[in-house]
C-alpha atoms as a PDB file:
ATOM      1  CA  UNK A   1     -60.401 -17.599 -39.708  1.00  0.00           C
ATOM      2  CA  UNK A   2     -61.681 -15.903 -36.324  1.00  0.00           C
ATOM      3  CA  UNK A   3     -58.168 -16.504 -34.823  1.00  0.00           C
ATOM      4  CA  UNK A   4     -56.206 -14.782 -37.237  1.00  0.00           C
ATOM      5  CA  UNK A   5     -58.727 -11.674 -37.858  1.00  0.00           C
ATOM      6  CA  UNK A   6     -58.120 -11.367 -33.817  1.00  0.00           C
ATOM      7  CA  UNK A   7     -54.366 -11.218 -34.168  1.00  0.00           C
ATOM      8  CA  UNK A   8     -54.769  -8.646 -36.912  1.00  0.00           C
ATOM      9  CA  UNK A   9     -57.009  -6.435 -35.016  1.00  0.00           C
ATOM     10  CA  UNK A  10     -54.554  -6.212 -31.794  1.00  0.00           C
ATOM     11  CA  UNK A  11     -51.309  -5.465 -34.078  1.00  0.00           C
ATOM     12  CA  UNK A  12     -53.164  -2.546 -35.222  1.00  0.00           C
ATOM     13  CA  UNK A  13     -54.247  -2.125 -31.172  1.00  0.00           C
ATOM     14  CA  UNK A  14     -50.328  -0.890 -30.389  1.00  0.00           C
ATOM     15  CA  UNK A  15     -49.529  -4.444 -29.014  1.00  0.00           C
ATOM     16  CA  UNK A  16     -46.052  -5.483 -29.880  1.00  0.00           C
ATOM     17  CA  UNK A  17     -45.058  -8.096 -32.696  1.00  0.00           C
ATOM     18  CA  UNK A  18     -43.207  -9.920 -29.667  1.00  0.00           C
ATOM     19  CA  UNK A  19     -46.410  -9.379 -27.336  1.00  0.00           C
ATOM     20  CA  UNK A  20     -48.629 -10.968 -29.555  1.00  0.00           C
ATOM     21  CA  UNK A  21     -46.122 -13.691 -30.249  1.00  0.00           C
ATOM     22  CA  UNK A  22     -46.057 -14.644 -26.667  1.00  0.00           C
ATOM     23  CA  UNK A  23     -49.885 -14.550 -26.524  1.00  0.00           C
ATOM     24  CA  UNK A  24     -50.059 -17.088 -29.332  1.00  0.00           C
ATOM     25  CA  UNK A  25     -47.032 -19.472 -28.380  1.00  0.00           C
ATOM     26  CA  UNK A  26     -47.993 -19.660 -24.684  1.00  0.00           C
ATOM     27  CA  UNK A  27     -50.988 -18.560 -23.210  1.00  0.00           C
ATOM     28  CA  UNK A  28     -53.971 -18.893 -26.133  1.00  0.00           C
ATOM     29  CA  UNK A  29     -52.646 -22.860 -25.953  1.00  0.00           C
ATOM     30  CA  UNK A  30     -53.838 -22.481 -22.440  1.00  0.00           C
ATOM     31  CA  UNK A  31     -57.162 -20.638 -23.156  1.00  0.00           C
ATOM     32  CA  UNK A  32     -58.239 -23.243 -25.805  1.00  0.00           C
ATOM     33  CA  UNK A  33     -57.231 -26.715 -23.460  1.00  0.00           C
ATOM     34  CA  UNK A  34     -58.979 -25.107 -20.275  1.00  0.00           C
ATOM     35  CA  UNK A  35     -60.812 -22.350 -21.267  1.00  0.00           C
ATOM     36  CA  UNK A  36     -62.818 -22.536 -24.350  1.00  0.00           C
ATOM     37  CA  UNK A  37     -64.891 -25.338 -23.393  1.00  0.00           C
ATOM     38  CA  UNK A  38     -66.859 -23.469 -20.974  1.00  0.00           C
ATOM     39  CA  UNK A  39     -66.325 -19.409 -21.531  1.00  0.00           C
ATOM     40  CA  UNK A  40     -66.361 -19.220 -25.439  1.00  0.00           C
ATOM     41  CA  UNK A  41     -69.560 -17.816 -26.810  1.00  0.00           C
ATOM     42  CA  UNK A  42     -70.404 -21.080 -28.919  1.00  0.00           C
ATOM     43  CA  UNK A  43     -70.697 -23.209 -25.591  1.00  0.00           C
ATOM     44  CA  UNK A  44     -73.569 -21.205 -24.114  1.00  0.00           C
ATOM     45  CA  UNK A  45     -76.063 -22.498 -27.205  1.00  0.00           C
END
């Protein structure tokens, strides 16, 4: 999965366990329900 491969790659970026935690719990919920739609690379084909 694309997701997890991405949370993998940023651990081993010096991010913080507790960093990336927040990321996932609070903000990439965000991303996804406003976000995605329009700014992820799959909606420009």
């Amino acid at each position: 999965m694309l997701l997890a491969a991405d949370a993998a790659e940023t651990a081993h970026a010096g991010i913080a366990p507790d960093q990336l935690q927040l990321f996932e719990k609070n903000i990439r919920p965000v991303l996804v329900k406003d976000c995605y739609k329009c700014h992820a690379d799959y909606s420009r084909e």
